[in-house]
N, C-alpha and C. Protein backbone atom coordinates (compact mmCIF):
# COMPACT_ATOMS: atom_id res chain seq x y z
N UNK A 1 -24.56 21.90 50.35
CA UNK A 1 -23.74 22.72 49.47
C UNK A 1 -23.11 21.83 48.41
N UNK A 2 -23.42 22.26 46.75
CA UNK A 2 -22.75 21.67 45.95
C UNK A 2 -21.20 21.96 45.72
N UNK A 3 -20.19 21.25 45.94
CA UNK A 3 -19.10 21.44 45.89
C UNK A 3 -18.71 20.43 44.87
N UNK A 4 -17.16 20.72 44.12
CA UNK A 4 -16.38 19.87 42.84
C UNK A 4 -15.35 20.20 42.80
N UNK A 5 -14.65 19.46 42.70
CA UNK A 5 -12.83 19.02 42.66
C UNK A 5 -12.52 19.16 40.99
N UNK A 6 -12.01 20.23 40.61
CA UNK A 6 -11.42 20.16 38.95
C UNK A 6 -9.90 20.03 39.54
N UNK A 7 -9.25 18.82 39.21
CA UNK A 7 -8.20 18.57 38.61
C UNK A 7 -7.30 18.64 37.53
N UNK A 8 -6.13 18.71 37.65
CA UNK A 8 -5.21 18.84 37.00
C UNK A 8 -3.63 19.46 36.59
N UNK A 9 -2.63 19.25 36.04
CA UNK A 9 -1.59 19.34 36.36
C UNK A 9 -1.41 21.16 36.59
N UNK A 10 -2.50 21.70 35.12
CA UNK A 10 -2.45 22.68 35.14
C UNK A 10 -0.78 23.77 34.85
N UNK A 11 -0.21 22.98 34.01
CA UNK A 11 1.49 23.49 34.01
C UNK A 11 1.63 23.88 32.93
N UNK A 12 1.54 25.32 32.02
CA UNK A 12 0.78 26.19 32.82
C UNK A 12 -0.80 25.87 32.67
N UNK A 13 -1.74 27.05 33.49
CA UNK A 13 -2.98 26.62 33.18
C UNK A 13 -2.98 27.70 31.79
N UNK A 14 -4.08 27.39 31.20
CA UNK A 14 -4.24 28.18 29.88
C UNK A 14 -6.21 28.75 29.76
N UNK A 15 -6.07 29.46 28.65
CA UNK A 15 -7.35 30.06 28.80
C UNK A 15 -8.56 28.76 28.84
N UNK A 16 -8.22 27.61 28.15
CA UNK A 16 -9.35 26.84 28.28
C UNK A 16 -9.66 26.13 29.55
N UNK A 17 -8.28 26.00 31.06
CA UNK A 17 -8.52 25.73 31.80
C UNK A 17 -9.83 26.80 32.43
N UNK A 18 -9.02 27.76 32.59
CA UNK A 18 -10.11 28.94 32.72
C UNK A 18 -11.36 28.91 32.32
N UNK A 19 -11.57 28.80 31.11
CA UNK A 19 -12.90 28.74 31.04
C UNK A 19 -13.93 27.51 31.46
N UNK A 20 -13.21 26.61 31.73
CA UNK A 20 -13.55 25.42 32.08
C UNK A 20 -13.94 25.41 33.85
N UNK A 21 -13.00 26.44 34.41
CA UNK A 21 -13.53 27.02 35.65
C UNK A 21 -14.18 27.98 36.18
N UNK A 22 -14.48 28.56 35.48
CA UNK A 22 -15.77 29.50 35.42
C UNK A 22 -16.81 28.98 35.14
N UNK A 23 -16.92 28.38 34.27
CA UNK A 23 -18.18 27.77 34.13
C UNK A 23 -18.46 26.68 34.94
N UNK A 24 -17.72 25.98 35.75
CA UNK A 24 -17.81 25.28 37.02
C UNK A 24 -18.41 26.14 37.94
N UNK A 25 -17.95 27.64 38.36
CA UNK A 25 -17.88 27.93 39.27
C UNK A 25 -19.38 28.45 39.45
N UNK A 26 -20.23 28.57 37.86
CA UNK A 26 -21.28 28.70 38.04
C UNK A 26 -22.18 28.13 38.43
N UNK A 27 -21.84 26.59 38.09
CA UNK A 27 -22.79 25.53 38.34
C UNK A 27 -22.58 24.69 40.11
N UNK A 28 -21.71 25.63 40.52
CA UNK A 28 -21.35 24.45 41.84
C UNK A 28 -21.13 25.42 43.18
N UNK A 29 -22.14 25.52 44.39
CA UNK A 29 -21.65 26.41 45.37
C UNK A 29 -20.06 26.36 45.47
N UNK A 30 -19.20 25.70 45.49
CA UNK A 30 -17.59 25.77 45.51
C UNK A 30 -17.03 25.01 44.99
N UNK A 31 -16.14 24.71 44.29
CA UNK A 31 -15.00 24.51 43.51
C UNK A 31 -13.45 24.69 44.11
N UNK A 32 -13.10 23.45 43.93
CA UNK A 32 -11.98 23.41 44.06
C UNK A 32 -10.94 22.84 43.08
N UNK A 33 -9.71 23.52 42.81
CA UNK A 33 -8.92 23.74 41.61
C UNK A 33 -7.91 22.80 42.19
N UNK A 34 -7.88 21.52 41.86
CA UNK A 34 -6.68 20.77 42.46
C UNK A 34 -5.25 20.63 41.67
N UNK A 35 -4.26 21.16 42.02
CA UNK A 35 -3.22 21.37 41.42
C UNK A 35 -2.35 19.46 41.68
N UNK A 36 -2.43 19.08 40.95
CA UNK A 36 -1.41 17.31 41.16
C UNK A 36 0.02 17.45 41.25
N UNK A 37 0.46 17.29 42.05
CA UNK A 37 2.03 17.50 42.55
C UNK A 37 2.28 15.69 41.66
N UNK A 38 3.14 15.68 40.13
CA UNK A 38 3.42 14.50 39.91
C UNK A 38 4.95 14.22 39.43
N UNK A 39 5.25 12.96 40.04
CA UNK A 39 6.27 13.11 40.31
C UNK A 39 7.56 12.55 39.08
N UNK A 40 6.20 12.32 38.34
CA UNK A 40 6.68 11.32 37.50
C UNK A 40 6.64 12.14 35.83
N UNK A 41 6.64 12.88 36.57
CA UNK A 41 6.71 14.50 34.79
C UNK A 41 8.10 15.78 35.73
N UNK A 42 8.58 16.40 34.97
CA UNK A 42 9.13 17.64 34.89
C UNK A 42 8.06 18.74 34.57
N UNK A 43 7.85 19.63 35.70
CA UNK A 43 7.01 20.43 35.61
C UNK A 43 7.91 21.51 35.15
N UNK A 44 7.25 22.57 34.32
CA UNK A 44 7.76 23.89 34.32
C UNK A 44 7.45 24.86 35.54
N UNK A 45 6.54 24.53 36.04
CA UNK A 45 6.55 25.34 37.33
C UNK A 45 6.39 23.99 38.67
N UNK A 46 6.56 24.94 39.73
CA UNK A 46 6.06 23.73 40.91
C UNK A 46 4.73 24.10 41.44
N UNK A 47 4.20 22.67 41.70
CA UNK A 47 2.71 23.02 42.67
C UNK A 47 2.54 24.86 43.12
N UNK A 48 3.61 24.90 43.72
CA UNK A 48 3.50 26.41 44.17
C UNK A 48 3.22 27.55 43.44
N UNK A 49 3.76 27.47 42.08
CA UNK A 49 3.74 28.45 41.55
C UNK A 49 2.54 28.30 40.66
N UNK A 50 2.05 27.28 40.54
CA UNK A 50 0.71 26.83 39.75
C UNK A 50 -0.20 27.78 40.68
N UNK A 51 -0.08 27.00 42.30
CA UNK A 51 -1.84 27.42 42.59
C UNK A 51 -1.67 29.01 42.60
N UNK A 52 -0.26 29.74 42.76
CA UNK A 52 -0.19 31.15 42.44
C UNK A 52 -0.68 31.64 41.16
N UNK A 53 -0.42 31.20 40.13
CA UNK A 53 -0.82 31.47 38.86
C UNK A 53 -2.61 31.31 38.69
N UNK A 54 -2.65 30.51 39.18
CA UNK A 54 -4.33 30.01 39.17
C UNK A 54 -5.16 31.19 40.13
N UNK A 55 -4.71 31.20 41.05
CA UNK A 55 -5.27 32.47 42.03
C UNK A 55 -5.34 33.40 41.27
N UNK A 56 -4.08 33.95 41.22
CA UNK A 56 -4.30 35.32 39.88
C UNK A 56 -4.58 35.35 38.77
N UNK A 57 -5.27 34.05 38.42
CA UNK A 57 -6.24 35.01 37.19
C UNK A 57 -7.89 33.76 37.09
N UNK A 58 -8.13 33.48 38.55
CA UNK A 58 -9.60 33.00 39.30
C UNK A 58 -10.14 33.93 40.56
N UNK A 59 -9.41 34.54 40.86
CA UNK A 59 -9.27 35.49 41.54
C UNK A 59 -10.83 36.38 41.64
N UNK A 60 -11.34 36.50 40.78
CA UNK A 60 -12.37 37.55 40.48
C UNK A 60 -13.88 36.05 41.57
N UNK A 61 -13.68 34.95 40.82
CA UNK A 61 -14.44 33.97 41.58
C UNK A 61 -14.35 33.84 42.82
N UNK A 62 -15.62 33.87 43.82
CA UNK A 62 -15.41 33.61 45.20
C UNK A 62 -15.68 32.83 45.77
N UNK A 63 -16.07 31.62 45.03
CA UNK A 63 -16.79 30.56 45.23
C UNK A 63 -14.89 29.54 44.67
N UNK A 64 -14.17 29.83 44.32
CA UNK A 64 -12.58 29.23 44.08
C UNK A 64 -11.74 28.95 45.16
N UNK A 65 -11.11 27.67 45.08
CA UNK A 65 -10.08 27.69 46.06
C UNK A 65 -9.37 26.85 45.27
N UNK A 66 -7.96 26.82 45.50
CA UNK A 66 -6.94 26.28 44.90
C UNK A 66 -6.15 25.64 46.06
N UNK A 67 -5.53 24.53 45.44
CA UNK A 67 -5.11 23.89 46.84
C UNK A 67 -4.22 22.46 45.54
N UNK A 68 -3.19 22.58 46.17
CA UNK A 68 -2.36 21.12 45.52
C UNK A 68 -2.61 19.84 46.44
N UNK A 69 -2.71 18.87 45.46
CA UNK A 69 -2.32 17.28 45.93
C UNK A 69 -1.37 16.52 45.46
N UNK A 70 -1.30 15.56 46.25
CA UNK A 70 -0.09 14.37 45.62
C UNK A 70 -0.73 13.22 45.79
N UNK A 71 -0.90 12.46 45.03
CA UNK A 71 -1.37 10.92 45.36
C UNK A 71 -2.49 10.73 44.58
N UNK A 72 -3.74 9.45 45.09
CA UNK A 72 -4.74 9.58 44.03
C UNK A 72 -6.41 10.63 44.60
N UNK A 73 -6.43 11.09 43.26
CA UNK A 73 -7.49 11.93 43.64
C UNK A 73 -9.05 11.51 44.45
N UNK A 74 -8.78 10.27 44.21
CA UNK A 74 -10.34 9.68 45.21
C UNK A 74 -10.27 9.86 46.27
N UNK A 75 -8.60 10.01 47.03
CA UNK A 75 -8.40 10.18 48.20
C UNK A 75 -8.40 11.78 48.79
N UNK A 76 -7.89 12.21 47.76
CA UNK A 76 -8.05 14.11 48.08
C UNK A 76 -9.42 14.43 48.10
N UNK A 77 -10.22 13.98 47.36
CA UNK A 77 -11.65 14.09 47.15
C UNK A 77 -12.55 13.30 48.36
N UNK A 78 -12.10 12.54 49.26
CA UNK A 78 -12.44 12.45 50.11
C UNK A 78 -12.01 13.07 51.54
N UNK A 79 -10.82 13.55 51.36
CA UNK A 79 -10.24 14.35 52.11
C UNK A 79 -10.93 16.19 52.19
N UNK A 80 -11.57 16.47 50.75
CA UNK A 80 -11.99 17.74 50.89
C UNK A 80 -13.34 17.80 51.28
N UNK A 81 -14.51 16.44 51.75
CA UNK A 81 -15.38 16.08 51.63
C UNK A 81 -16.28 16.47 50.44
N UNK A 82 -15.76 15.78 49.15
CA UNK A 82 -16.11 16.23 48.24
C UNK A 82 -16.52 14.82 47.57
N UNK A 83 -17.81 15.03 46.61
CA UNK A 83 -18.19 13.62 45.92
C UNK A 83 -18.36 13.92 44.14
N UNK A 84 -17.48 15.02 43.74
CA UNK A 84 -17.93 15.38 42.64
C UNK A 84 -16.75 15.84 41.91
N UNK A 85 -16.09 15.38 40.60
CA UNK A 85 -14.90 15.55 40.28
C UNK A 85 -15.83 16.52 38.78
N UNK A 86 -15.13 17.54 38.40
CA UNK A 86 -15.13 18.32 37.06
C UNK A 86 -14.06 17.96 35.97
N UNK A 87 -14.38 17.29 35.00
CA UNK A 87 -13.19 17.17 33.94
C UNK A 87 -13.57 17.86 32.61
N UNK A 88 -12.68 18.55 32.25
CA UNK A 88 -12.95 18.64 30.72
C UNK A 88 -12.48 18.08 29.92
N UNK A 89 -13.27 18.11 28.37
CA UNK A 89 -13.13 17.08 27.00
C UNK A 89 -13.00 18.28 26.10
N UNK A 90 -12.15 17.81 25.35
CA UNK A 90 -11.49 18.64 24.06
C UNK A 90 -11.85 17.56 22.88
N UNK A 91 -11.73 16.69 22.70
CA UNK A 91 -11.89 15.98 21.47
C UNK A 91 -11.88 14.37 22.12
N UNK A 92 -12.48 13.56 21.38
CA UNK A 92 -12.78 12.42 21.06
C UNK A 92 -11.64 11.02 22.41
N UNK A 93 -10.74 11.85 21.90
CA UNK A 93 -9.51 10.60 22.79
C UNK A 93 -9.57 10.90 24.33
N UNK A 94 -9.74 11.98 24.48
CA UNK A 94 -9.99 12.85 26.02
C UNK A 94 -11.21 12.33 26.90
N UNK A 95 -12.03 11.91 26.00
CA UNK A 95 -13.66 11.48 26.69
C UNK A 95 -13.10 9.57 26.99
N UNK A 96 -12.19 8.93 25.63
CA UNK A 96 -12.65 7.52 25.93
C UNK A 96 -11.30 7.77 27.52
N UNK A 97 -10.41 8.76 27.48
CA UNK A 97 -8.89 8.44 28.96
C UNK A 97 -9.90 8.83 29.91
N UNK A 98 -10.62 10.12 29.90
CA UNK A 98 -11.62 10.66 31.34
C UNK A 98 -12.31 9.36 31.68
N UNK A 99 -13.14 9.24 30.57
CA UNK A 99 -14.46 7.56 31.10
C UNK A 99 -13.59 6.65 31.37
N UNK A 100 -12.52 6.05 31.31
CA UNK A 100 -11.69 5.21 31.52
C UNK A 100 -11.71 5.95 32.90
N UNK A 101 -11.14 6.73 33.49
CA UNK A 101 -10.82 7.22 34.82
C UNK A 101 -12.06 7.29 35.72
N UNK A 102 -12.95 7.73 35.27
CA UNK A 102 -14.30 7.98 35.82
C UNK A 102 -14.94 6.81 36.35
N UNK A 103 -14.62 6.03 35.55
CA UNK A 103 -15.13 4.56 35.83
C UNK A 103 -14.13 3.56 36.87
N UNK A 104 -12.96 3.73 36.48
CA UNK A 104 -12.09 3.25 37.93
C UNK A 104 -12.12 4.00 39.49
N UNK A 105 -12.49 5.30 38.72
CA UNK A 105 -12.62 5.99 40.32
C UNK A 105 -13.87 5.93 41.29
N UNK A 106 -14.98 5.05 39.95
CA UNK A 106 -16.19 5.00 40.79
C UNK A 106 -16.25 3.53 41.72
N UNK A 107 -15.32 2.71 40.87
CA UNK A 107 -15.12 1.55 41.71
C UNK A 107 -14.20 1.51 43.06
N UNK A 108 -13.14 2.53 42.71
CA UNK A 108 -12.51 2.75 44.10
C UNK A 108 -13.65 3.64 45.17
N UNK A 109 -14.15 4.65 44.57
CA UNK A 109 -15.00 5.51 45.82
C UNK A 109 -16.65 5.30 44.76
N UNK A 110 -17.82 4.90 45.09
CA UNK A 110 -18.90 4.68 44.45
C UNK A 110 -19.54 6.28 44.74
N UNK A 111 -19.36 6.38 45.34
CA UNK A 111 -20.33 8.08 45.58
C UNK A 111 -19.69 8.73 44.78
N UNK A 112 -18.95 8.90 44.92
CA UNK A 112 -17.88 9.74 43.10
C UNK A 112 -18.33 10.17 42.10
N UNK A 113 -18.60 11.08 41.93
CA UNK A 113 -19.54 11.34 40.30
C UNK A 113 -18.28 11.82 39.46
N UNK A 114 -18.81 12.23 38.35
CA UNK A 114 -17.88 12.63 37.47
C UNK A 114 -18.42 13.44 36.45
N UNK A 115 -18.35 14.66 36.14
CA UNK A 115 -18.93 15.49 35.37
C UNK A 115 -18.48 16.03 34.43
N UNK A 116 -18.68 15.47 33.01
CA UNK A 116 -17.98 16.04 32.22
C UNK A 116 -18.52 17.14 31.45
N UNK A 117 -17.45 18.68 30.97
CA UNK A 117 -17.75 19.73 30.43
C UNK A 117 -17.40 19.76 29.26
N UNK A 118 -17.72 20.05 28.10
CA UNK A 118 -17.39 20.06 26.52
C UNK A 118 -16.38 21.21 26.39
N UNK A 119 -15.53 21.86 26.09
CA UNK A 119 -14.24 22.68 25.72
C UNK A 119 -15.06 23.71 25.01
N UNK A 120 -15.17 24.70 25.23
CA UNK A 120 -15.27 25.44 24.88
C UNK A 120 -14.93 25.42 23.14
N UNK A 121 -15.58 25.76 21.72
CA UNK A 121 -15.05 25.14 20.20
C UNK A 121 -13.21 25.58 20.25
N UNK A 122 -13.65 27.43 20.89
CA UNK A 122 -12.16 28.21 20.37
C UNK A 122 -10.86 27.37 21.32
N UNK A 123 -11.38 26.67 21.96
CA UNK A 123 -9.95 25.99 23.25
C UNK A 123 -9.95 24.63 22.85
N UNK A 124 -10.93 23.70 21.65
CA UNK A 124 -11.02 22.57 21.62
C UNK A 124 -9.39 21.76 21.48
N UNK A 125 -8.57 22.50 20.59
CA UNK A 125 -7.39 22.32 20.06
C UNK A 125 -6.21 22.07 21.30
N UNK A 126 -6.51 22.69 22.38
CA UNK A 126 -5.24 23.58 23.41
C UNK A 126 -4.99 22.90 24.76
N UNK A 127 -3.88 22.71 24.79
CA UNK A 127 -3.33 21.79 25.78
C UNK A 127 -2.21 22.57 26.55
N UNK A 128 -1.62 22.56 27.26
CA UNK A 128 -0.75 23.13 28.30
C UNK A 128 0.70 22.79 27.56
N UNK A 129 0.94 21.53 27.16
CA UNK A 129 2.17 21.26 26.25
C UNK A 129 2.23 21.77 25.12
N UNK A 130 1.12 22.07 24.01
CA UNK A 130 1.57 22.40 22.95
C UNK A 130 1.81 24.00 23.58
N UNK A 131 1.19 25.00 24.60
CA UNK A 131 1.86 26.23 25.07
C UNK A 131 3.02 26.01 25.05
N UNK A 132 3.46 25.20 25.93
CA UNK A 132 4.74 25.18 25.99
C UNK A 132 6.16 25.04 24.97
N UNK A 133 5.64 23.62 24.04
CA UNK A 133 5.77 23.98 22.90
C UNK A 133 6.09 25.07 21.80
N UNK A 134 5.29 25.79 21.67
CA UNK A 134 4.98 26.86 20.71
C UNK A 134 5.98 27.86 21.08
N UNK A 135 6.18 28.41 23.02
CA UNK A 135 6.77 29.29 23.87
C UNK A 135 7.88 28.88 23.56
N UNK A 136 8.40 27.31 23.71
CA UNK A 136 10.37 26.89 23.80
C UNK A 136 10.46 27.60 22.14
N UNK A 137 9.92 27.85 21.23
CA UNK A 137 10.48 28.54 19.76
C UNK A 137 10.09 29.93 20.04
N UNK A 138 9.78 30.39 20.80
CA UNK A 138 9.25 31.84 20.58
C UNK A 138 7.99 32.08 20.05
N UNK A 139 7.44 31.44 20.08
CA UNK A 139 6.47 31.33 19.15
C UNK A 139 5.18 32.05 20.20
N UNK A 140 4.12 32.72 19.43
CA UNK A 140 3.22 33.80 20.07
C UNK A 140 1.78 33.08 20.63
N UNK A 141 1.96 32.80 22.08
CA UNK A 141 1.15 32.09 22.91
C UNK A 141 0.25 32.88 23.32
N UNK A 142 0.08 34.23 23.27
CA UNK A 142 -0.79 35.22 24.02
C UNK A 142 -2.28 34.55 23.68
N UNK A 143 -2.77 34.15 22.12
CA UNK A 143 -4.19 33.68 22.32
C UNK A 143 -4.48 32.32 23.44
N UNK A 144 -3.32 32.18 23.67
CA UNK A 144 -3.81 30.61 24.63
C UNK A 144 -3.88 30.83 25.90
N UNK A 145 -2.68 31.77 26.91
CA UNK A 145 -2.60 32.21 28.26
C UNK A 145 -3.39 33.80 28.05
N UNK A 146 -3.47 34.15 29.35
CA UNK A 146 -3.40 35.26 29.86
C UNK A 146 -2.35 35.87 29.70
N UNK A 147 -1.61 37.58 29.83
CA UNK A 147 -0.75 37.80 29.26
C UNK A 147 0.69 37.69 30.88
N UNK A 148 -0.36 37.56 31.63
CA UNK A 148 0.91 37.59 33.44
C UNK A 148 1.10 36.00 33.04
N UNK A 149 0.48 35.17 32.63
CA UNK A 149 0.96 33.70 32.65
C UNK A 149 1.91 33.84 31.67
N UNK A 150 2.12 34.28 30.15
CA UNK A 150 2.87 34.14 29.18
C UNK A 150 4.12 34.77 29.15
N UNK A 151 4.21 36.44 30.25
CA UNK A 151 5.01 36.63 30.49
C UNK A 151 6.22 35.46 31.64
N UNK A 152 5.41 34.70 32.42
CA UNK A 152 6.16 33.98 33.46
C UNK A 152 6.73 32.37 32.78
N UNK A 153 5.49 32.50 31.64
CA UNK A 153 6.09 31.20 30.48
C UNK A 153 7.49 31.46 30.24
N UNK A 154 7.56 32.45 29.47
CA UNK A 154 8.74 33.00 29.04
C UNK A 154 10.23 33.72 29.70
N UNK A 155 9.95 33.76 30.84
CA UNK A 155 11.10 34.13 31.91
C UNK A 155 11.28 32.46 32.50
N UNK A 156 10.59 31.63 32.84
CA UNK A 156 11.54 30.86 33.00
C UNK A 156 11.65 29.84 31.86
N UNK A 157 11.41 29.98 30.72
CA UNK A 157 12.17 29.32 29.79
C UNK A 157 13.91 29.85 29.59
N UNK A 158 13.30 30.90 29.87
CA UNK A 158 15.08 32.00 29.78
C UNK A 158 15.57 31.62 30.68
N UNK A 159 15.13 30.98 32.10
CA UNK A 159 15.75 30.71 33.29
C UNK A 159 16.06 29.23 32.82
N UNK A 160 15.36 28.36 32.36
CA UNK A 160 15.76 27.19 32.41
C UNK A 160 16.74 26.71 30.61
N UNK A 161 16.91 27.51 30.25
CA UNK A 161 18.32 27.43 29.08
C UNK A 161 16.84 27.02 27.76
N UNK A 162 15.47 26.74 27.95
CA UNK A 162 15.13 26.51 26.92
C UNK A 162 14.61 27.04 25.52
N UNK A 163 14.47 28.47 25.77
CA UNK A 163 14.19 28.86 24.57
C UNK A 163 14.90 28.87 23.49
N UNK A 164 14.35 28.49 22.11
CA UNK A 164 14.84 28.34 21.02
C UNK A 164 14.80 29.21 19.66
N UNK A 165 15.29 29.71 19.22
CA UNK A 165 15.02 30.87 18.28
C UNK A 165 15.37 30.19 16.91
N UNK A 166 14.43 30.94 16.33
CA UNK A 166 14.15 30.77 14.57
C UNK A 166 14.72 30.77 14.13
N UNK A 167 16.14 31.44 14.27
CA UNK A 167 16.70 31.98 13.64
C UNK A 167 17.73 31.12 13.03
């Protein structure tokens, strides 16, 4: 059974994560959506509420599982008996940090592959921070999330004192 570990902070996830997992989910008997518990960022949500968010709207995939880690991924990836990591590339700087990673992780675990997916053109731009971004001004995120993620963007920005208005 072909199985693959897509990583990432995923805070929030956005439509290009999505599409980036679907089209995994085609190419790989199972997939797994690893949420990184890190400790060393301020998340807007926690692990928890990620792999919730991720469920509901991968949900339709049955070949998906979502599941958080903490630590380094060669080790979760050997922990899920898994030899196959999924990353996606958006532009130019993304491919030389992934191959940089790809290549240390093959020296820590050699069976390790690393598979990289091209971004979809319309998501090439879109990152989880500039959502966030755009959301702390009010600013209209619906083309980037789903509309249950953008609503939960936006309630806890209201919860956490950050939204900022134009005005």
């Amino acid at each position: 059974m072909a199985k693959a570990i897509y990583p990432g902070s995923f805070d929030p996830i956005t439509n290009g994560h999505i599409d980036i997992i679907e089209r995994a989910a085609k190419m790989f008997d199972k997939v797994i959506v690893g949420v990184l518990i890190n400790s060393a960022k301020d998340p807007l949500f926690t692990p928890s509420e990620r792999v919730d968010m991720i469920k509901g709207v991968v949900g339709h995939l049955p070949n998906i599982e979502v599941l958080e880690f903490d630590g380094l991924l060669v080790d979760f990836a050997r922990e899920q008996n898994c030899n196959i990591l999924v990353r996606g590339l958006r532009v130019i700087t993304d491919f030389e940090y992934e191959l940089q990673l790809a290549q240390t992780n093959k020296i820590i675990a050699p069976n390790l592959e690393t598979v990289f997916l091209s971004t979809n053109l319309k998501y090439s731009y879109l990152s989880s921070s500039i959502v966030k971004e755009i959301a702390v001004y009010d600013g209209d995120i619906s083309h980037f999330v789903r509309e249950d993620i953008r609503k939960r963007i936006m309630e806890r920005l209201r919860e956490k004192g950050l939204r900022r208005s134009n005005e």
